[in-house]
Protein backbone atom coordinates (compact mmCIF):
# COMPACT_ATOMS: atom_id res chain seq x y z
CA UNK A 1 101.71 172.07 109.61
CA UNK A 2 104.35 169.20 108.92
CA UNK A 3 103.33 166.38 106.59
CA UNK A 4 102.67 163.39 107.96
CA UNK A 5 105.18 159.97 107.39
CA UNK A 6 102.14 158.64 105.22
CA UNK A 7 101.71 161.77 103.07
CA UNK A 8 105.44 162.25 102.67
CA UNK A 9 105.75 158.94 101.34
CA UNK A 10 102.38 159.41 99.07
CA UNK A 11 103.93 162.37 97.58
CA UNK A 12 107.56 160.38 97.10
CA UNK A 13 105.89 157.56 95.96
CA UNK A 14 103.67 159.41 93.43
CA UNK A 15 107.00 161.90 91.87
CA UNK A 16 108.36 158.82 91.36
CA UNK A 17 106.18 157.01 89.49
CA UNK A 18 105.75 161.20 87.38
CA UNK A 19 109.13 160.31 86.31
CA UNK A 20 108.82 157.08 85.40
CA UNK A 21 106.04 157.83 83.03
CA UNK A 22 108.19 159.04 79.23
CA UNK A 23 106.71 159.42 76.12
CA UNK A 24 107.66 156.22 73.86
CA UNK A 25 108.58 155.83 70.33
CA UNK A 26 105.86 154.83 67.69
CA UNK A 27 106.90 151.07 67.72
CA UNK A 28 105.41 147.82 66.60
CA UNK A 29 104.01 146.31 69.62
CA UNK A 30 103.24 142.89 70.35
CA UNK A 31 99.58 141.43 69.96
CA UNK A 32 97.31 141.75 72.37
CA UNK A 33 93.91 142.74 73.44
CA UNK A 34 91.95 146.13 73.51
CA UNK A 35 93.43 147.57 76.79
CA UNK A 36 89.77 149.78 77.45
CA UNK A 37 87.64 146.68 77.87
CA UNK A 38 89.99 144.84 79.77
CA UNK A 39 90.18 147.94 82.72
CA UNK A 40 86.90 147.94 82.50
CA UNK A 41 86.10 144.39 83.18
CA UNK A 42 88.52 144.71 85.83
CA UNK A 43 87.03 147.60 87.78
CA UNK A 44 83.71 145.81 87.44
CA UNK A 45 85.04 143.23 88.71
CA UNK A 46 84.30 140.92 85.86
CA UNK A 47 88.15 139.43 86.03
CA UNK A 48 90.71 140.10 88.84
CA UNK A 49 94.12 140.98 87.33
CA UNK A 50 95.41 137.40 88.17
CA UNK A 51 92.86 135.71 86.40
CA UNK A 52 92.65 138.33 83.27
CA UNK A 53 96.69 137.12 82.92
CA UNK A 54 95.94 133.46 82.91
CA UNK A 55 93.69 134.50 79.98
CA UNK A 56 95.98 135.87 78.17
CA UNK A 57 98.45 132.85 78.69
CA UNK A 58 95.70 131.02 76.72
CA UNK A 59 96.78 133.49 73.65
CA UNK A 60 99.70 131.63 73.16
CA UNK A 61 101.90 134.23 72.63
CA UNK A 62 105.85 134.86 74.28
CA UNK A 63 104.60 138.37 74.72
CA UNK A 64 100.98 140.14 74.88
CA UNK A 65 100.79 143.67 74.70
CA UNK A 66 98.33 145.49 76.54
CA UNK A 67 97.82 149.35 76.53
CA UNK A 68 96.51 150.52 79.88
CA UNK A 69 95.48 154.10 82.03
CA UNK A 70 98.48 155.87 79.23
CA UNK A 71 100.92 152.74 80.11
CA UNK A 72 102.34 149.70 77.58
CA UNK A 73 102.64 146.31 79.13
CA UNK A 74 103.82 143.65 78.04
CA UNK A 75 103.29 140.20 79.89
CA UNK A 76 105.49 137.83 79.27
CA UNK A 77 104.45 134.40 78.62
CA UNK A 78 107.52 132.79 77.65
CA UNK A 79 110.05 131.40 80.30
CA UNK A 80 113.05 132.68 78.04
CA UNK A 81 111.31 135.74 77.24
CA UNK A 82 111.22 136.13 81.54
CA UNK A 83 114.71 134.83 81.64
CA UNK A 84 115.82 137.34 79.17
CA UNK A 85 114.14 140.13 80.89
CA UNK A 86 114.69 139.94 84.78
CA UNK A 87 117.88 137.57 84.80
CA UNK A 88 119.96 138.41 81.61
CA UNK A 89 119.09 142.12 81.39
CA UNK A 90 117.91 142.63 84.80
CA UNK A 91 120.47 145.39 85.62
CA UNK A 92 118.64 147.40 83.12
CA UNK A 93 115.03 147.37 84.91
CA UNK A 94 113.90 148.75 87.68
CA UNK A 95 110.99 147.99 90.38
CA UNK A 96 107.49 148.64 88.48
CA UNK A 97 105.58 151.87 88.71
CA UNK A 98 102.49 149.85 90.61
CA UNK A 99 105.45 148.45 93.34
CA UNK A 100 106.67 152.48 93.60
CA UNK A 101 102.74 152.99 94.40
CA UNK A 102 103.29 150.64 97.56
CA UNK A 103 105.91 153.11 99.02
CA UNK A 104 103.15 154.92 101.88
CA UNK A 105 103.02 151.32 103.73
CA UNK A 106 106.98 150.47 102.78
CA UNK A 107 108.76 153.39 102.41
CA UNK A 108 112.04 152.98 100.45
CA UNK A 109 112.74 149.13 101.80
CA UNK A 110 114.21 145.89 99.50
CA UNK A 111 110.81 145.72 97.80
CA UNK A 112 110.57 149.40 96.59
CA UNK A 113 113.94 150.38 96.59
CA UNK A 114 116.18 150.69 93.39
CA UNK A 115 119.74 151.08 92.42
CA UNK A 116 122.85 151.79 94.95
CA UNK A 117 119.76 152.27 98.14
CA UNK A 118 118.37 148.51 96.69
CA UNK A 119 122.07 147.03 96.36
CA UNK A 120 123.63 149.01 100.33
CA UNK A 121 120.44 147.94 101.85
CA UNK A 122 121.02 144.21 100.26
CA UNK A 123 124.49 143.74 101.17
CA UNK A 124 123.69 144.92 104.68
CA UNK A 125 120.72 142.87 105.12
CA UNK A 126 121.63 139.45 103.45
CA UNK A 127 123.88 138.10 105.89
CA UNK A 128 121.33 138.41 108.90
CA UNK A 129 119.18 135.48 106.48
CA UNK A 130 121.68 133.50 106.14
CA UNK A 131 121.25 129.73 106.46
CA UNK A 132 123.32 128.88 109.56
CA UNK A 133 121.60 131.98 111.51
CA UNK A 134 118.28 131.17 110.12
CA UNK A 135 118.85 127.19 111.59
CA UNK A 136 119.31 129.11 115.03
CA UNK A 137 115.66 130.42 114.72
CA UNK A 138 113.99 127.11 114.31
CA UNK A 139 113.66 127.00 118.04
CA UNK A 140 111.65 130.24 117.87
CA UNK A 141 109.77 129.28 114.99
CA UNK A 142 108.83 125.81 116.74
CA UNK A 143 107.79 127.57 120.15
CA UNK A 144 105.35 129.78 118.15
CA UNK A 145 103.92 126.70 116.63
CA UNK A 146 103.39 125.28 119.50
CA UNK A 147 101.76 128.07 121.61
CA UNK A 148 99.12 127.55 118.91
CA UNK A 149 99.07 123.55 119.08
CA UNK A 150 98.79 124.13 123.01
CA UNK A 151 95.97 126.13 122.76
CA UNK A 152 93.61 124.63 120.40
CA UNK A 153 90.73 122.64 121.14
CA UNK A 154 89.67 119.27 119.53
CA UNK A 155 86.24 120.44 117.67
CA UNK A 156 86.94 124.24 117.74
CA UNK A 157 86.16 126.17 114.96
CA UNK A 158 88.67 128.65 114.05
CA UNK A 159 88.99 131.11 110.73
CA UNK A 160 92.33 129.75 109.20
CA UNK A 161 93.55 133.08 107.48
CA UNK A 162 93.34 134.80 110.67
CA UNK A 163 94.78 131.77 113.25
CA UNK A 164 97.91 131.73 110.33
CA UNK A 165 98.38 134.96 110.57
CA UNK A 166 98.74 135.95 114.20
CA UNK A 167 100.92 132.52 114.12
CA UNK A 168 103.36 133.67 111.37
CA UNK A 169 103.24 137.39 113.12
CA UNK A 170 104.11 135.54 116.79
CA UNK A 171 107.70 133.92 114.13
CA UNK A 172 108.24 137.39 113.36
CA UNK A 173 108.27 138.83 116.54
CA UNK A 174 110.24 136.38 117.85
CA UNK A 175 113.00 135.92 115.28
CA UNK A 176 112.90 139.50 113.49
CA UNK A 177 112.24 141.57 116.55
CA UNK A 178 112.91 140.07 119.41
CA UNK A 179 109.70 140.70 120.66
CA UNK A 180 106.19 139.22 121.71
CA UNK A 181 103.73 140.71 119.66
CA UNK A 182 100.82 138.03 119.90
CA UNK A 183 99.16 140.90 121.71
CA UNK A 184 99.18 143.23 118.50
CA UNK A 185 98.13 140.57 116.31
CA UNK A 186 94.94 141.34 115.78
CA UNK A 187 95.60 145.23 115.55
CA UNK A 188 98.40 144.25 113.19
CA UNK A 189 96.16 142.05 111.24
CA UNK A 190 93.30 144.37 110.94
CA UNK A 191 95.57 147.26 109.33
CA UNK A 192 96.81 144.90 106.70
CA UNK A 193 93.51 144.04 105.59
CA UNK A 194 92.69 147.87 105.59
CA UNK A 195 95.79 148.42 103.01
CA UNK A 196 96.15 145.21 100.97
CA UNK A 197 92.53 145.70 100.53
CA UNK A 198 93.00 149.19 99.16
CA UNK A 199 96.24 148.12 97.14
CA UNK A 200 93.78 145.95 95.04
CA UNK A 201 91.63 148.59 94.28
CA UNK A 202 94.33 151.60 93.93
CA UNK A 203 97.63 150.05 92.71
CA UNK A 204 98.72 149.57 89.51
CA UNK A 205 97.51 150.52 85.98
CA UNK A 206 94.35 148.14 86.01
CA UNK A 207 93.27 150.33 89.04
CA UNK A 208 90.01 152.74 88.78
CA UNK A 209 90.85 156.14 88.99
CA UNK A 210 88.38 156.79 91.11
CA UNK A 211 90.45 155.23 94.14
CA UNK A 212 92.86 158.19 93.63
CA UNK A 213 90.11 159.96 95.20
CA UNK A 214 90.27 161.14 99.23
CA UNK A 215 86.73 159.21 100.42
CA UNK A 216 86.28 157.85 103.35
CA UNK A 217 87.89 154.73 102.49
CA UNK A 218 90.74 156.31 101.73
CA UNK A 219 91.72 157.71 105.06
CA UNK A 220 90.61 154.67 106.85
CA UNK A 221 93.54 153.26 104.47
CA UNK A 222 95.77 155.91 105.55
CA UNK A 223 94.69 155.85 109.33
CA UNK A 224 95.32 151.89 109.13
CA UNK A 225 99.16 152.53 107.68
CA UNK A 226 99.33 155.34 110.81
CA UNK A 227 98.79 152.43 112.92
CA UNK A 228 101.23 150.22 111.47
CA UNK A 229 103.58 153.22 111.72
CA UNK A 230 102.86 153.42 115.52
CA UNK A 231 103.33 149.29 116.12
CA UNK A 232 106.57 149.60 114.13
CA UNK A 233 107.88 152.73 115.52
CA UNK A 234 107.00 151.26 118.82
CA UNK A 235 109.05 147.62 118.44
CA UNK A 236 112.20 149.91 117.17
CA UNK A 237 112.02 151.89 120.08
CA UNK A 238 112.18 149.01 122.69
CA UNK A 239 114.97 147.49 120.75
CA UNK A 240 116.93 151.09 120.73
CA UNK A 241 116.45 150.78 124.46
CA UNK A 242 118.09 146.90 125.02
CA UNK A 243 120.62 148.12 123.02
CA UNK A 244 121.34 151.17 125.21
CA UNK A 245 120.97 148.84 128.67
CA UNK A 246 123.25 146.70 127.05
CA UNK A 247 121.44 143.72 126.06
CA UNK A 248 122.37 142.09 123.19
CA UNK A 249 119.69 140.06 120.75
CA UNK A 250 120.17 137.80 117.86
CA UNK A 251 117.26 138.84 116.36
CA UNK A 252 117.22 140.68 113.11
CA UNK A 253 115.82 144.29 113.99
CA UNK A 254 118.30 144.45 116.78
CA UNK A 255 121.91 143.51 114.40
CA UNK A 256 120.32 146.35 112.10
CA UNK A 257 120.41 149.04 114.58
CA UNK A 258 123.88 147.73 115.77
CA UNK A 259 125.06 147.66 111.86
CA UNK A 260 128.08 150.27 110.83
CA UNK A 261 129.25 150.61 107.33
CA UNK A 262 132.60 150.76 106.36
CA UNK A 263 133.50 154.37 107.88
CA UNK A 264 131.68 153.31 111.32
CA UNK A 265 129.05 155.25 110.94
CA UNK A 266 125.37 153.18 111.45
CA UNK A 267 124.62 151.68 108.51
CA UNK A 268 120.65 152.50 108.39
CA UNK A 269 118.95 155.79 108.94
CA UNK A 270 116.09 155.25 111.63
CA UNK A 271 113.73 155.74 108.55
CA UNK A 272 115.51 153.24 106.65
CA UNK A 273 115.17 151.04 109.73
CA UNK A 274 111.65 151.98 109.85
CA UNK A 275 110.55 150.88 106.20
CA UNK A 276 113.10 147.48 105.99
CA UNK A 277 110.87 146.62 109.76
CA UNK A 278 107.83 147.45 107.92
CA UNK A 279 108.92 144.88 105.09
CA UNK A 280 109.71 142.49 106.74
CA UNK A 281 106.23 142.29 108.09
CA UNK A 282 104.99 142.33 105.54
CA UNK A 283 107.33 139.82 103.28
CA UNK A 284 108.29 137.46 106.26
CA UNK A 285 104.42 137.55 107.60
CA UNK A 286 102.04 137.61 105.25
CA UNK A 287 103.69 135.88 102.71
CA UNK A 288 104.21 133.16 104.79
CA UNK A 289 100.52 132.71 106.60
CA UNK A 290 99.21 132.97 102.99
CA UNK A 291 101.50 129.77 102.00
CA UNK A 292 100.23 127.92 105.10
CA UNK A 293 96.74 128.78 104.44
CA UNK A 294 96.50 127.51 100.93
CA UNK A 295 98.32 124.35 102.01
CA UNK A 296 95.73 123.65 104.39
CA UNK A 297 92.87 124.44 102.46
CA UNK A 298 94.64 121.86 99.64
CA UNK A 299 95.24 119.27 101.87
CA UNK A 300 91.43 119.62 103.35
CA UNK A 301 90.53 118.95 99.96
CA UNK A 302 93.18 116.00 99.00
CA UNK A 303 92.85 113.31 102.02
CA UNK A 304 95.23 110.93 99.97
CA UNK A 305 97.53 114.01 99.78
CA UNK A 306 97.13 114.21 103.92
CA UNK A 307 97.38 110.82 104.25
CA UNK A 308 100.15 110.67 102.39
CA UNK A 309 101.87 113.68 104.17
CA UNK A 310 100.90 111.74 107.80
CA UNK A 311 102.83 108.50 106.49
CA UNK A 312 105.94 111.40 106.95
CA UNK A 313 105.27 113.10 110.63
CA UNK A 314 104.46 109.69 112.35
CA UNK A 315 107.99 108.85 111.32
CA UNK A 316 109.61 111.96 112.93
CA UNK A 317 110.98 112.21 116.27
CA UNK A 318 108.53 112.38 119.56
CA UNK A 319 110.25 115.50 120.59
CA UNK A 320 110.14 119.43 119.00
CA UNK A 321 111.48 119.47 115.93
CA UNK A 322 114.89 121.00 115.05
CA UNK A 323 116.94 121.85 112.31
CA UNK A 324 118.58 118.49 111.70
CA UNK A 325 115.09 117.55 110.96
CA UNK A 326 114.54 119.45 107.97
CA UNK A 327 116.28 116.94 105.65
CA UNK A 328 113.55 114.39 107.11
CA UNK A 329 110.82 116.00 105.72
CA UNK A 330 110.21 116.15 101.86
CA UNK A 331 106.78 115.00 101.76
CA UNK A 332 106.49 118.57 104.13
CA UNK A 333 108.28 120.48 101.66
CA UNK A 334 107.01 119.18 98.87
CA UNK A 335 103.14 120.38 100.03
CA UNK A 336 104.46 123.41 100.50
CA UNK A 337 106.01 124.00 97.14
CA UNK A 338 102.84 122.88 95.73
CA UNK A 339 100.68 125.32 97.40
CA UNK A 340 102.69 127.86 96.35
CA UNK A 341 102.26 126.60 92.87
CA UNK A 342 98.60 126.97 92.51
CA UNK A 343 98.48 129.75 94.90
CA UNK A 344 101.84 131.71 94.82
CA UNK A 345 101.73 134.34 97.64
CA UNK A 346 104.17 136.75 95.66
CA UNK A 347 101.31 136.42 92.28
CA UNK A 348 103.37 138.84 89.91
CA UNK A 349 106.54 140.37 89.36
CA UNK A 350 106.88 143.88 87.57
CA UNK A 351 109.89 145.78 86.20
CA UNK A 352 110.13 149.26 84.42
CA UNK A 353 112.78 148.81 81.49
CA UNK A 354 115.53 151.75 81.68
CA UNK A 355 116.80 151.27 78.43
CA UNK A 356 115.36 149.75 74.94
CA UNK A 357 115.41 146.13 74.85
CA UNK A 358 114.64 143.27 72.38
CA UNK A 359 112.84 140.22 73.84
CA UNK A 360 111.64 137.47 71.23
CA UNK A 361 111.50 139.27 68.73
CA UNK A 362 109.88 142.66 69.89
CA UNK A 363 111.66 145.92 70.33
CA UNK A 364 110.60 147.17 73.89
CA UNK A 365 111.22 150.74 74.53
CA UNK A 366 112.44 152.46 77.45
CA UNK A 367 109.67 153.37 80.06
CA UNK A 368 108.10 150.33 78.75
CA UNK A 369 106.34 147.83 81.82
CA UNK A 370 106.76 144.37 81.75
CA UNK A 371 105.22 141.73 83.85
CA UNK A 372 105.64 137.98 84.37
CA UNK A 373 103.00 135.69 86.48
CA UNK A 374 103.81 133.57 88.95
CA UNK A 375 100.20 132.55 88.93
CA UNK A 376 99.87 132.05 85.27
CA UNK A 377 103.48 130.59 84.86
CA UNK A 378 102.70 128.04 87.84
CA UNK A 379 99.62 126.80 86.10
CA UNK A 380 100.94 126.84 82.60
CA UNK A 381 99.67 123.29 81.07
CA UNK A 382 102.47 123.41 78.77
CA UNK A 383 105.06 122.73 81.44
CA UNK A 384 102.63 121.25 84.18
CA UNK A 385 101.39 117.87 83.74
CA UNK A 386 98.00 117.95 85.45
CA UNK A 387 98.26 121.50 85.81
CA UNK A 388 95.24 122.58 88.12
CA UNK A 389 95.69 119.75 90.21
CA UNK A 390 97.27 119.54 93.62
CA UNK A 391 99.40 116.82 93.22
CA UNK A 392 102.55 117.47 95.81
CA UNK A 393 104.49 114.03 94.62
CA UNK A 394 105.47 115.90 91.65
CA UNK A 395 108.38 117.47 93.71
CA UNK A 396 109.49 114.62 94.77
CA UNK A 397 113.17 112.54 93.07
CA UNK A 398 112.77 108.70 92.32
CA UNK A 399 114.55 108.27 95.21
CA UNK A 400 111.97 110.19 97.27
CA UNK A 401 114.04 114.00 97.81
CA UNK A 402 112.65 117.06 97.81
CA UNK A 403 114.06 119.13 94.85
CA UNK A 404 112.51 122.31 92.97
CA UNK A 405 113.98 120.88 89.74
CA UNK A 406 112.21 117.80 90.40
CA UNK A 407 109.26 118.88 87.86
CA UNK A 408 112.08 119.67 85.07
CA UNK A 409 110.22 123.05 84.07
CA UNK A 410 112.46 125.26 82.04
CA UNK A 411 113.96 128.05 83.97
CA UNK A 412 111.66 131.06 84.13
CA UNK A 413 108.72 128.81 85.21
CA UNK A 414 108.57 128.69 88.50
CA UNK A 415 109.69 131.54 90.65
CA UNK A 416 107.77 132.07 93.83
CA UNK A 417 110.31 133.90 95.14
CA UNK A 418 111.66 136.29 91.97
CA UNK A 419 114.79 135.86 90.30
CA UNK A 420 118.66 137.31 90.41
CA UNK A 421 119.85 140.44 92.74
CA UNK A 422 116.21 141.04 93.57
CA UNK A 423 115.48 137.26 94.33
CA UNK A 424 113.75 137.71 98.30
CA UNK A 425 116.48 137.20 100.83
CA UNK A 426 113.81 135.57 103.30
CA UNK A 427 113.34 132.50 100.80
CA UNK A 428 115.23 130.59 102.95
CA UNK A 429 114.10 131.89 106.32
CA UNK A 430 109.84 131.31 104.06
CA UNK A 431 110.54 127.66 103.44
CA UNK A 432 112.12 127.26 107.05
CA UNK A 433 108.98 128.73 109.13
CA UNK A 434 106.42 127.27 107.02
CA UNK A 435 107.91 123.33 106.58
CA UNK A 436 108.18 123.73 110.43
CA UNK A 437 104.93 125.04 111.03
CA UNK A 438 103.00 122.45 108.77
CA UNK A 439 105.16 119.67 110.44
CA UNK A 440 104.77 120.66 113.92
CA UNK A 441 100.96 121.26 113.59
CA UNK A 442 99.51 118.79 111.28
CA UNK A 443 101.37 115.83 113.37
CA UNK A 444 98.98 116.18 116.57
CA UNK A 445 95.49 118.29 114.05
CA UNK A 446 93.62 117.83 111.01
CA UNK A 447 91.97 120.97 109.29
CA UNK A 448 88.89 121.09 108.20
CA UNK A 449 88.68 123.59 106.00
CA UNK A 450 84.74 125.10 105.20
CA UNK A 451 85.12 126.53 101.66
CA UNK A 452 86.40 126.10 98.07
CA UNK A 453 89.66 123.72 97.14
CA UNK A 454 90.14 126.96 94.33
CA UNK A 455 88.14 129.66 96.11
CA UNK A 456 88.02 133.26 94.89
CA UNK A 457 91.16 135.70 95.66
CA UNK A 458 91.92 138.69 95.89
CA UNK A 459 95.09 140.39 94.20
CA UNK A 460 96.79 143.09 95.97
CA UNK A 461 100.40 143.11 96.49
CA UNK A 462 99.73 139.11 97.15
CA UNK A 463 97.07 136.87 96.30
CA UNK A 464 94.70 136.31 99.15
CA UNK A 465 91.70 134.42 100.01
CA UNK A 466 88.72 136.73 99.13
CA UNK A 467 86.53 134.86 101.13
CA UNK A 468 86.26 133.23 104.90
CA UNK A 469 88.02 130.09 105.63
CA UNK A 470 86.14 128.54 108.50
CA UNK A 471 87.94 125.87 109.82
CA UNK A 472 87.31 122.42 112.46
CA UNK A 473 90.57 121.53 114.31
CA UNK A 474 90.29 117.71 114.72
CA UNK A 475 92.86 116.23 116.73
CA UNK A 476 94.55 113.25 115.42
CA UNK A 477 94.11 109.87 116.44
């Protein structure tokens, strides 16, 4: 019997990640903490692995080795140590061996691929996320908004991580596909939580071993990536067929499957079109709700910080927004950057060095891991006045623009979107949808959001709300 799509990329995903694994030198290594108590306070879920790293910032250190399940890494703390690592010598790393362990749900797309598959796949992709085309899907991304604003209810009570995400999945559909798929939302929604809740447990070095092992959790995680196998294979498959009637589609699935390379041949496999579709809803969904969700929650907890945003939307046009109205709103895109401070969807990045390296000091050998924290970075009181508070102004110029250097962190502080030739392409497409979103929502509602302002989270491959987020939709005055 044929393996299954899911078991073939199990088995890629785990020779991989057999190769990556070298013996190392006997080397000075950098300080750090006894590697055995800190998996198991993890898998007793003492600490989650986003919360053990902002203990270790604490430390003090540029770099803080920990050994862990037969691996070395080293977590940088430094923002030139960072710099050094995936700017400077970033053409000597490659994607982490807990990323390769993501490869059943995304197959070999931007965020798993390496080398000349990472590079053809960028060059092709990268000018379908470009700004002018992305300002041509701020109609799409406005309409999704407001099927939502038209259908809530002053008083109703809705869960916000859910309500953002079948929002953010409608933008998708509409802009990536060039489909409607508010009626696989839920479907879509409920296989996520199946396999970003089994990520947490099974990926990466902090994992337990025992979620190597086939229970029954483990094929409802596999039967949940089958479905999103189906609802992807599916959405190609109607897009295949416009394109054989004839009908042409701005949307991004649809210029991929028309895509040549330079001989004229198409420029994706269909399983390469397969896994970029599955990344894509995963980076240009998820990410995105989770942004929207901690900006609610924040402003739910900050009224001066809603107040203050309101003083902005009740000076925009009466009309749906547009993309001349972008440069109108820094207040809008200055709560966003700020929730993705304190909560930074994308929580860690991870790189496998390919060759020896010195970084402050310390000689890091090949096969080594290293890891830098958006999380811990973002919250770092050493660059952050007022660092655990949610205080959007801080992104603000004297003269009232929006500007990431506003804050005048050293580079290698805040990266919410990764750095150099594997920097997200979507960043611009993320900061579109969501500052349009926000704006065309919180202008007519105000959240009311029924737990923590910092409430426990979960890391998987992003950091998510580990609780509910009940919510009252008040309309606005």
């Amino acid at each position: 019997m044929a393996e299954s799509s899911v078991v073939q990329r199990t088995r890629i995903a785990r020779d991989i990640v057999g190769s990556m694994r070298v013996q190392q030198p006997a080397v000075a290594r950098p300080p750090g903490p006894n590697g055995v108590r800190a998996v198991v306070s993890m898998i007793a879920g003492q600490a989650a692995p986003h919360e053990f790293f902002s203990r270790l910032r604490a430390r003090h250190q540029p770099i803080v080795h920990v050994p862990m399940a037969g691996e070395h890494l080293n977590i940088l703390f430094s923002p030139e140590a960072i710099w050094d690592v995936f700017v400077t010598n970033g053409r000597y790393t490659r994607k982490s061996l807990a990323l390769q362990m993501t490869r059943p749900l995304l197959g070999d797309g931007l965020l798993t691929a390496d080398g000349p598959t990472h590079m053809r796949h960028r060059r092709a992709i990268q000018p379908l996320f470009h700004a002018k085309r992305i300002d041509g899907y701020v109609t799409d991304m406005v309409a999704a908004a407001q099927a939502t604003d038209a259908a809530w209810r002053d008083g109703q009570r809705i869960e916000l991580s859910e309500a953002m995400s079948e929002l953010t999945l409608d933008v998708i559909g509409r802009t990536i596909f060039g489909l409607d798929l508010r009626g696989e939302a839920s479907d879509v929604a409920t296989a996520l939580d199946t396999v970003l809740a089994g990520f947490a447990r099974g990926v990466g070095p902090w994992a337990s071993p025992l979620s190597r092992i086939p229970t029954r959790q483990r094929r409802r995680e596999i039967a949940a990536i089958e479905d999103l196998d189906t609802i992807a294979d599916e959405m190609i498959a109607s897009r295949r067929r416009s394109l054989l009637a004839g009908m042409e589609g701005n949307d991004v699935l649809t210029l991929m499957l028309a895509a040549v390379d330079d001989t004229g041949q198409p420029a994706f496999t269909p399983d390469e079109v397969r896994d970029e579709a599955m990344t894509l809803v995963l980076a240009g969904h998820e990410t995105t709700a989770l942004a929207l969700t901690w900006a609610w929650n924040l402003l739910s907890h900050n009224p001066a910080a809603r107040d203050w945003l309101d003083e902005e939307l009740d000076t925009l046009p009466d009309r749906a927004l547009t993309a001349a109205d972008l440069g109108s709103m820094p207040r809008t895109y200055a709560v966003v950057a700020e929730a993705m401070r304190l909560h930074p969807p994308a929580w860690i990045l991870g790189r496998w060095l390919d060759r020896d390296l010195r970084i402050s000091g310390w000689d890091l050998p090949r096969g080594s891991v290293v890891l830098a924290s958006q999380f811990a970075m973002h919250r770092d009181p050493r660059y952050w006045p007022h660092a655990e508070q949610f205080r959007p102004g801080r992104w603000l110029t004297p003269s009232g623009r929006f500007d990431e250097k506003a804050p005048g962190v050293p580079r290698g502080v805040w990266f919410p979107f990764g750095f150099g030739t594997r920097r997200c392409i979507g960043e611009h497409f993320a900061w579109t949808e969501a500052v349009i979103v926000l704006a065309t929502l919180a202008r007519n509602w105000r959240l009311d959001v029924d737990a923590p302002a910092d409430p426990p989270m979960m890391s998987a491959i992003t950091l998510r709300p580990a609780v509910a987020m009940p919510t009252t939709v008040t309309a606005r005055a």
